[in-house]
N, C-alpha and C. Protein backbone atom coordinates (compact mmCIF):
# COMPACT_ATOMS: atom_id res chain seq x y z
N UNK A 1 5.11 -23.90 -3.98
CA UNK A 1 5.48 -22.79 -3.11
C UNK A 1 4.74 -21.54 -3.58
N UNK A 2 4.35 -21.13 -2.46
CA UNK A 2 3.41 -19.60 -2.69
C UNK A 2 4.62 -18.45 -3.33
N UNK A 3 3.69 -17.34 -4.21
CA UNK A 3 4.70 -16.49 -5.18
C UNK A 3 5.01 -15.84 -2.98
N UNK A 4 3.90 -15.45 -2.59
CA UNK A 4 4.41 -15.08 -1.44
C UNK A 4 5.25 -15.58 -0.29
N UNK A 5 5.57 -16.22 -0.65
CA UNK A 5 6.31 -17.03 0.62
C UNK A 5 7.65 -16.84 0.55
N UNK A 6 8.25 -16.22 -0.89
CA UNK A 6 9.48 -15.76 -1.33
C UNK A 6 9.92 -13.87 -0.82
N UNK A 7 8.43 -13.73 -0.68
CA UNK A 7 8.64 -12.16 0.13
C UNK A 7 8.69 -11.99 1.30
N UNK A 8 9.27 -11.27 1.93
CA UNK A 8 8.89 -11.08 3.31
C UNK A 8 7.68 -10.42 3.54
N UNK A 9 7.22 -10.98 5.16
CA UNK A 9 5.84 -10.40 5.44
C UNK A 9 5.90 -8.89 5.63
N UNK A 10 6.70 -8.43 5.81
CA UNK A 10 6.40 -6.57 6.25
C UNK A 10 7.79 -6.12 4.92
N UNK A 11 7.07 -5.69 3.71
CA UNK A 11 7.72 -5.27 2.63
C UNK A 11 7.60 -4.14 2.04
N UNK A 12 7.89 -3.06 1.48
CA UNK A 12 7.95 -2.32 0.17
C UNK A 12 8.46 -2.09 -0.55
N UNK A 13 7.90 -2.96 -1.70
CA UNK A 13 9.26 -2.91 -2.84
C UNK A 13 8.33 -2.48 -4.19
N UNK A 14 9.30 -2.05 -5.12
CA UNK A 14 8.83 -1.72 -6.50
C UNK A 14 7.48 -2.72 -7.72
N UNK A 15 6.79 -2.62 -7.64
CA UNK A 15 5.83 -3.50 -8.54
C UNK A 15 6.71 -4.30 -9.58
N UNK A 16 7.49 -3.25 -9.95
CA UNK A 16 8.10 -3.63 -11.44
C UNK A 16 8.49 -5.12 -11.37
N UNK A 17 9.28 -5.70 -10.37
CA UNK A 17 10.16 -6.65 -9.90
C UNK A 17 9.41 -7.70 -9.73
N UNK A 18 7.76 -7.46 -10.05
CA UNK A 18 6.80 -8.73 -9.65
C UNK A 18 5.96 -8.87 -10.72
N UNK A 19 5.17 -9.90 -10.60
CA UNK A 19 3.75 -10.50 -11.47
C UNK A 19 2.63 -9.65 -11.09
N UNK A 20 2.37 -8.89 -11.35
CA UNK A 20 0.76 -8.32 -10.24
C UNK A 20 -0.26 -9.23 -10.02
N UNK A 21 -0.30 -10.27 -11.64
CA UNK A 21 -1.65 -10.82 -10.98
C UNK A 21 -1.23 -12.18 -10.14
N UNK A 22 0.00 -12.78 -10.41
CA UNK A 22 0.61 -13.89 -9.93
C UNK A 22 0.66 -12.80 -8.31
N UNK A 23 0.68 -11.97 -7.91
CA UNK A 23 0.51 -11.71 -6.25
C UNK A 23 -0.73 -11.57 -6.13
N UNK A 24 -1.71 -11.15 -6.87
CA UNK A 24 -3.03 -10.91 -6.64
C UNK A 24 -3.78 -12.25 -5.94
N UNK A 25 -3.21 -13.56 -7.20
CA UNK A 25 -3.82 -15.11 -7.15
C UNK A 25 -3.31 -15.50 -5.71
N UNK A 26 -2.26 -15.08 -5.41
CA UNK A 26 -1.70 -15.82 -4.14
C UNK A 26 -2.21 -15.23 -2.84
N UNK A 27 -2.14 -13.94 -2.68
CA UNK A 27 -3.15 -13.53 -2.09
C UNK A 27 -4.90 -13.69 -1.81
N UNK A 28 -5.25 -14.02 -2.65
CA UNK A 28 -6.68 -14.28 -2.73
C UNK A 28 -6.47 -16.33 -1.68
N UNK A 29 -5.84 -16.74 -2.49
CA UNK A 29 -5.27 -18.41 -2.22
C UNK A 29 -5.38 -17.97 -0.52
N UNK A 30 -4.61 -17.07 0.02
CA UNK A 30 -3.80 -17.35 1.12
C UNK A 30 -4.96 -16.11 2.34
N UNK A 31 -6.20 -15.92 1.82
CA UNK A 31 -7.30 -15.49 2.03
C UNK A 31 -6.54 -13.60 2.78
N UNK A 32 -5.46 -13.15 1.81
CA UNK A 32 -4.91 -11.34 2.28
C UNK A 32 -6.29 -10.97 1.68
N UNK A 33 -6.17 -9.35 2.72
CA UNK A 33 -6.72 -8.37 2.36
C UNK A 33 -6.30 -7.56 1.51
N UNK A 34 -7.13 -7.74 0.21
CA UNK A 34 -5.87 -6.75 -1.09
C UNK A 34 -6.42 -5.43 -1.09
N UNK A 35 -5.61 -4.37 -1.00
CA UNK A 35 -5.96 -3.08 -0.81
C UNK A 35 -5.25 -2.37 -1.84
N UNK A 36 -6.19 -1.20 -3.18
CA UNK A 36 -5.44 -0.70 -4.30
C UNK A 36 -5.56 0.38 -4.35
N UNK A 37 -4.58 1.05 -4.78
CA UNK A 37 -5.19 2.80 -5.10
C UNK A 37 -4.05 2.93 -6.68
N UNK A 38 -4.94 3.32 -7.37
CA UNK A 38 -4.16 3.70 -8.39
C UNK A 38 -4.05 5.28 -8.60
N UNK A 39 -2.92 6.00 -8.57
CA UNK A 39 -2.81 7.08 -8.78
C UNK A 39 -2.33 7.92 -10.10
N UNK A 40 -2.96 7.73 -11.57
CA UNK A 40 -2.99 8.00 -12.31
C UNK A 40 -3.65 9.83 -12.64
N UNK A 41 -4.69 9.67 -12.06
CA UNK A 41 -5.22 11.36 -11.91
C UNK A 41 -4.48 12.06 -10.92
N UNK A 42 -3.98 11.49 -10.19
CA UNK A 42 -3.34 12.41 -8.76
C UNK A 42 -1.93 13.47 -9.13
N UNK A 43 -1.64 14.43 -8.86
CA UNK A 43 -0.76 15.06 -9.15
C UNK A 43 0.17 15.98 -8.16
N UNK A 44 -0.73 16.24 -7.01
CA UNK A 44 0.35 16.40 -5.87
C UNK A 44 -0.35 15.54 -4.53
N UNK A 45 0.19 15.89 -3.41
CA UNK A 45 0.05 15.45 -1.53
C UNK A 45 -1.50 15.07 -1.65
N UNK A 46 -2.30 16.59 -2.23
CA UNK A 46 -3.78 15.99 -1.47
C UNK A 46 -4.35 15.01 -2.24
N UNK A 47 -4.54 15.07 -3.47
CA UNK A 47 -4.91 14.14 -4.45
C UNK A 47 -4.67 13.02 -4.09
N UNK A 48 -2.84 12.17 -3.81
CA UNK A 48 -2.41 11.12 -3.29
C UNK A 48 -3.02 10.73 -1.98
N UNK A 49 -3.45 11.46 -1.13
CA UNK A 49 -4.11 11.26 0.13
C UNK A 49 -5.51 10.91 0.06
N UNK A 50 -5.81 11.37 -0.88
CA UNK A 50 -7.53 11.49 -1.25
C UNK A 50 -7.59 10.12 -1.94
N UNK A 51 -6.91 9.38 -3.08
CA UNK A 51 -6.78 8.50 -4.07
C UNK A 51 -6.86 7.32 -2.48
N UNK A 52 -5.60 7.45 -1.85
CA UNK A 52 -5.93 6.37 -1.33
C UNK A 52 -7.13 6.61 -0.06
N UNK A 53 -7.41 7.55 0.70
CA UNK A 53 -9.10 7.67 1.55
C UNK A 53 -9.99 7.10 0.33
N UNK A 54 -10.11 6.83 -0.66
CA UNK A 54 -11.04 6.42 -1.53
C UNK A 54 -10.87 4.92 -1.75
N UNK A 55 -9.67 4.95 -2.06
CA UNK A 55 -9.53 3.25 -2.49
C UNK A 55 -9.69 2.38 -1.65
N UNK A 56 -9.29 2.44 -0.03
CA UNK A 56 -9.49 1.63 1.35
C UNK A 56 -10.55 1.94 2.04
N UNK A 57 -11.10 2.72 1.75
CA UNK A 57 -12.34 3.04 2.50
C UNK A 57 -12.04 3.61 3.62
N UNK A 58 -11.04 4.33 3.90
CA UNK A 58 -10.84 5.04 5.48
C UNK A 58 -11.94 5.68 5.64
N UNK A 59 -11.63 6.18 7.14
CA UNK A 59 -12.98 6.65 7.71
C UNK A 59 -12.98 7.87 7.65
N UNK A 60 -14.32 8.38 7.58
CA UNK A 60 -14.31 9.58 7.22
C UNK A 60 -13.91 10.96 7.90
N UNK A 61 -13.24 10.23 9.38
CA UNK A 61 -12.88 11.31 9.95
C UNK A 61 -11.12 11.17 9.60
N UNK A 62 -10.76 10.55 8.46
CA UNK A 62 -9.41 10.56 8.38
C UNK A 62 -9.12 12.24 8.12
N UNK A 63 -7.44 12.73 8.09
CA UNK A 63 -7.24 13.78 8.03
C UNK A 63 -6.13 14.45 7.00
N UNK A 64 -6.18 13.41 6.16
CA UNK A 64 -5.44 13.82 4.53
C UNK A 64 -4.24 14.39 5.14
N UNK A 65 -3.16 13.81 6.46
CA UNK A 65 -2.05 13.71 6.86
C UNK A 65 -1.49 12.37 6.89
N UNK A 66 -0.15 12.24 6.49
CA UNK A 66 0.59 11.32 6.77
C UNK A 66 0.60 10.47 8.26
N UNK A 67 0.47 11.24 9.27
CA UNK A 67 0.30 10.85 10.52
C UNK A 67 -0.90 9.99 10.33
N UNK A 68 -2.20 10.67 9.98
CA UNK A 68 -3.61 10.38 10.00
C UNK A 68 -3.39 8.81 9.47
N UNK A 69 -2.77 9.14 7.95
CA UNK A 69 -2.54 7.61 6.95
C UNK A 69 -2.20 6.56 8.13
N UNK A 70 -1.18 6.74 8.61
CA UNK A 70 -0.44 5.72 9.34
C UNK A 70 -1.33 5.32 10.24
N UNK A 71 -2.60 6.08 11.47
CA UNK A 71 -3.02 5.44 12.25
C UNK A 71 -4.63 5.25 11.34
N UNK A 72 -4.93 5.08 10.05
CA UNK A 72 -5.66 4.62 9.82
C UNK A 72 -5.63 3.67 9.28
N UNK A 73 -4.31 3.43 8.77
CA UNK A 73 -3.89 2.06 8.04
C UNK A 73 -3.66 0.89 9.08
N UNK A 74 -3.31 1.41 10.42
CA UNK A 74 -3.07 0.12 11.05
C UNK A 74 -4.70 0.02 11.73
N UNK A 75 -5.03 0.53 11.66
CA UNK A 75 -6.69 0.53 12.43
C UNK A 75 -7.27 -0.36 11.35
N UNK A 76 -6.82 -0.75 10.14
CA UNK A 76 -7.56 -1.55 8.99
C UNK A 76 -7.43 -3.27 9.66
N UNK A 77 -8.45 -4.24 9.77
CA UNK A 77 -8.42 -5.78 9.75
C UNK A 77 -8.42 -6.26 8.88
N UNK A 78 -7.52 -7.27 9.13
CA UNK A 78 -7.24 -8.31 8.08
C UNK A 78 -8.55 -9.36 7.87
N UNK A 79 -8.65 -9.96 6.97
CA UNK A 79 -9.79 -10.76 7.01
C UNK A 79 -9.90 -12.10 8.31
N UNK A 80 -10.95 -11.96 9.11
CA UNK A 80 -10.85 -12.61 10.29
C UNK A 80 -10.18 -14.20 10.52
N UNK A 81 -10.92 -14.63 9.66
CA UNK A 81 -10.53 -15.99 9.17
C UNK A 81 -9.75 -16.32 8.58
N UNK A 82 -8.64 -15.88 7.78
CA UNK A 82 -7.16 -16.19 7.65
C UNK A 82 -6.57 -17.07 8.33
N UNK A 83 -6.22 -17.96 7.30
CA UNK A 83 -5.06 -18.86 8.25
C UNK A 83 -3.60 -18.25 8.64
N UNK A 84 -3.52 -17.60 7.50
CA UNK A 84 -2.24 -16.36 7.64
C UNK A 84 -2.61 -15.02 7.24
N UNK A 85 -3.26 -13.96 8.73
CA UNK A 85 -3.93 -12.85 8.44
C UNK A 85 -2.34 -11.83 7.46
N UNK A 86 -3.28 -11.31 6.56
CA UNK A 86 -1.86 -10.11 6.06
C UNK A 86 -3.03 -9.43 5.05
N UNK A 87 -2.35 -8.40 4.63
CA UNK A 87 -2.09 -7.21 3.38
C UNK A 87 -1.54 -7.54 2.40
N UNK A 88 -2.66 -7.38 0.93
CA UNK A 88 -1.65 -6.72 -0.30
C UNK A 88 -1.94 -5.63 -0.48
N UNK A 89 -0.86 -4.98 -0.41
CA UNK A 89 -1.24 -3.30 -1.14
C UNK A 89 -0.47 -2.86 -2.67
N UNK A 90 -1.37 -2.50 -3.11
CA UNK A 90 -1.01 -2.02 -4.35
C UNK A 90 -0.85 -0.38 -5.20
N UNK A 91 0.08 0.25 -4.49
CA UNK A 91 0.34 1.65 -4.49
C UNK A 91 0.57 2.02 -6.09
N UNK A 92 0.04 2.30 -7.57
CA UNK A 92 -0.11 1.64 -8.59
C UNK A 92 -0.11 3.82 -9.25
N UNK A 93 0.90 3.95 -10.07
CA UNK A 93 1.36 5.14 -10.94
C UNK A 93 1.26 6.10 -9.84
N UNK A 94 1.90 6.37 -8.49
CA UNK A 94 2.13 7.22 -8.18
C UNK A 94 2.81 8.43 -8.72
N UNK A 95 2.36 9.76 -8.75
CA UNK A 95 2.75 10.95 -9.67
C UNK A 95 4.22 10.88 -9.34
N UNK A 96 5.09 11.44 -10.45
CA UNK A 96 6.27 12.06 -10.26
C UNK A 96 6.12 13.39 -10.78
N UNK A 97 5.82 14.28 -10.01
CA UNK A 97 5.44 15.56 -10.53
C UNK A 97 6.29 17.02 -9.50
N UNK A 98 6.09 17.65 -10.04
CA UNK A 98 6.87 19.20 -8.73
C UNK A 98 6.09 19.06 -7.90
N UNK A 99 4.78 18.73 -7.54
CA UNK A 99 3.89 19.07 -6.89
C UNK A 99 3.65 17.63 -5.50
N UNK A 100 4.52 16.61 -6.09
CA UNK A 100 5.16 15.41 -5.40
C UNK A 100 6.16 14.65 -6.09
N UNK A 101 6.94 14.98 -5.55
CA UNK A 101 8.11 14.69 -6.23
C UNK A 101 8.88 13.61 -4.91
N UNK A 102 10.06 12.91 -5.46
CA UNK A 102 11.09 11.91 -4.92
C UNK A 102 10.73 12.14 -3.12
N UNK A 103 11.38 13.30 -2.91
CA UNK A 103 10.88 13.50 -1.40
C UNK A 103 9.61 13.22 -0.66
N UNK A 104 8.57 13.47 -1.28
CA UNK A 104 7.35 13.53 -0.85
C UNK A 104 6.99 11.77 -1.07
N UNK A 105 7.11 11.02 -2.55
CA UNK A 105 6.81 9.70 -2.43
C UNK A 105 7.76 8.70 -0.91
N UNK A 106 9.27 9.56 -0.92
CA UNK A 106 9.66 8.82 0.15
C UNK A 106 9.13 8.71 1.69
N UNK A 107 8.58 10.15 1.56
CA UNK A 107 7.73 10.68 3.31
C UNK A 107 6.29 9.29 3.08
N UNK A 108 5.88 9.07 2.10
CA UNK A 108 4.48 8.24 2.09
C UNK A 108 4.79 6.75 2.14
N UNK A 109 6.04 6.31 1.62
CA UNK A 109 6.22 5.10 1.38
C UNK A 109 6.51 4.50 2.94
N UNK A 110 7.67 5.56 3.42
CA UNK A 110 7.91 5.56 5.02
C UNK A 110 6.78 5.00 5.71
N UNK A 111 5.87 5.78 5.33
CA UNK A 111 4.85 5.14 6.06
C UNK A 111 3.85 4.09 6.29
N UNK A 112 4.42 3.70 4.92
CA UNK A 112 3.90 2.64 4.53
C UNK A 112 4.84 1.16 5.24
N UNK A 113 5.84 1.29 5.19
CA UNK A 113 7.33 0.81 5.92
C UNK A 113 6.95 1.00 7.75
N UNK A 114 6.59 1.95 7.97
CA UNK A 114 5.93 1.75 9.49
C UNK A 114 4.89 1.09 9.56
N UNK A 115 3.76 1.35 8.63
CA UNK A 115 2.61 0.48 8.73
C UNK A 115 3.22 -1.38 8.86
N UNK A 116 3.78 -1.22 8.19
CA UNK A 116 4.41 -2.91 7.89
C UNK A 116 4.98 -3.50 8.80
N UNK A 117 5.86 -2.42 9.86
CA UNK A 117 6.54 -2.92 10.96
C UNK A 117 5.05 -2.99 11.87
N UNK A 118 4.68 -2.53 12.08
CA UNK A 118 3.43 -2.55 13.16
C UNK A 118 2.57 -3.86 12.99
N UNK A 119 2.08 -4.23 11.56
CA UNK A 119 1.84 -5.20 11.67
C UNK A 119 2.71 -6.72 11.46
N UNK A 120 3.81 -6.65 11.07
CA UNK A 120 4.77 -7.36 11.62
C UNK A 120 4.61 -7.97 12.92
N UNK A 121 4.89 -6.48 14.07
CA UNK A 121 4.54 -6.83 15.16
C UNK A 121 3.39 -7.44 16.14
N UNK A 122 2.57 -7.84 14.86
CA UNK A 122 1.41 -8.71 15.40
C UNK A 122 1.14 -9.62 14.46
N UNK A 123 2.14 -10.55 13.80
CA UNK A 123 2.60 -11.37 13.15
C UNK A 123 1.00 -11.61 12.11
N UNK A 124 1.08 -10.41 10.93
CA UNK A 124 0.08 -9.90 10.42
C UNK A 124 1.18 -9.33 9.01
N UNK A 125 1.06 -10.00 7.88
CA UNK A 125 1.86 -9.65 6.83
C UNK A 125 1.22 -8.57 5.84
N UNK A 126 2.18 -7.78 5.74
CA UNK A 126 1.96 -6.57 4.74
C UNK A 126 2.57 -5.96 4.13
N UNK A 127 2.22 -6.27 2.70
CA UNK A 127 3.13 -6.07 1.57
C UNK A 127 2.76 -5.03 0.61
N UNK A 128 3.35 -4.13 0.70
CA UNK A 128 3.44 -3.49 -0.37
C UNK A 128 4.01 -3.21 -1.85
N UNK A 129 3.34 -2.97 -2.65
CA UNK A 129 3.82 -2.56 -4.11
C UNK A 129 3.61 -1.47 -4.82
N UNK A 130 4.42 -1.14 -5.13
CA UNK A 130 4.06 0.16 -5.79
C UNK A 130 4.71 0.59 -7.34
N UNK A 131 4.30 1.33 -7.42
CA UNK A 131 4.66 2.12 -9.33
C UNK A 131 4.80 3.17 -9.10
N UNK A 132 5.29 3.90 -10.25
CA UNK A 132 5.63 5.46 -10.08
C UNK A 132 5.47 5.98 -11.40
N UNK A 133 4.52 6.77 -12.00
CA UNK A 133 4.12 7.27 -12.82
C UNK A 133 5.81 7.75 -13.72
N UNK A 134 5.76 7.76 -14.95
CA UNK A 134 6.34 8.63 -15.67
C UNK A 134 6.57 10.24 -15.57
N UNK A 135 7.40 10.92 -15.01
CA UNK A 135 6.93 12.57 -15.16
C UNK A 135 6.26 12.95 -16.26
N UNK A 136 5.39 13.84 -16.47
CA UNK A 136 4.78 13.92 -17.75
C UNK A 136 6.00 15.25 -18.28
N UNK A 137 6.35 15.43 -20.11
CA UNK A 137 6.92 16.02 -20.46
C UNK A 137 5.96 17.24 -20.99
């Protein structure tokens, strides 16, 4: 049994709770599109917006808005040839900082949670994972 087949297809849940590379292997197996942004340098909104326009390759007319995120994320294809087209995403030390804090990761994750329903709705799996940086002291 696939590590994925125990998740649901339209997810966002905490990294912590998983294998990264045991989802990475299964993904690759099950021919997903793995998509990463690690946000280790990032420290508030634009940075996090910018980290991931860099890591997926959005297009360059994206607009470092949440709105923008959402209709560029579903504008992304899955790899054509999939027997089961889907997403891994790997949302990886998002800041906990004043500058994005609890509120602000929840406004991004949301959207990430819409992205998932959308492709849900075109029976297209997408999973997200994510981390959350330490506040720095």
């Amino acid at each position: 049994m696939s590590t994925l087949s125990n998740i649901p297809p339209q997810a966002v849940l905490p990294l912590s709770a998983y294998d990264r590379e045991a989802l990475r292997r299964a993904a690759a197996r099950a021919d997903q599109r793995l998509l990463e942004a690690d946000f280790s340098r990032a420290r508030d909104k634009r940075a996090v917006l910018s980290t991931i326009a860099r890591s997926f390759a959005l297009p360059a007319h994206f607009g470092h808005n949440l709105d923008a995120l959402y209709d560029s994320v579903t504008d992304l294809e899955p790899p054509g040839d999939a027997e089961q087209p889907g997403f891994l995403v790997f949302l990886e030390n998002l800041p906990d900082t004043a500058d994005f804090d609890s509120k602000a990761r929840d406004a991004l994750l949301d959207v990430f949670r819409d992205a998932a329903d959308f492709f849900f709705d075109r029976k297209t799996a997408f999973r997200v994972f994510y981390s959350v940086c330490a506040p720095a002291r």
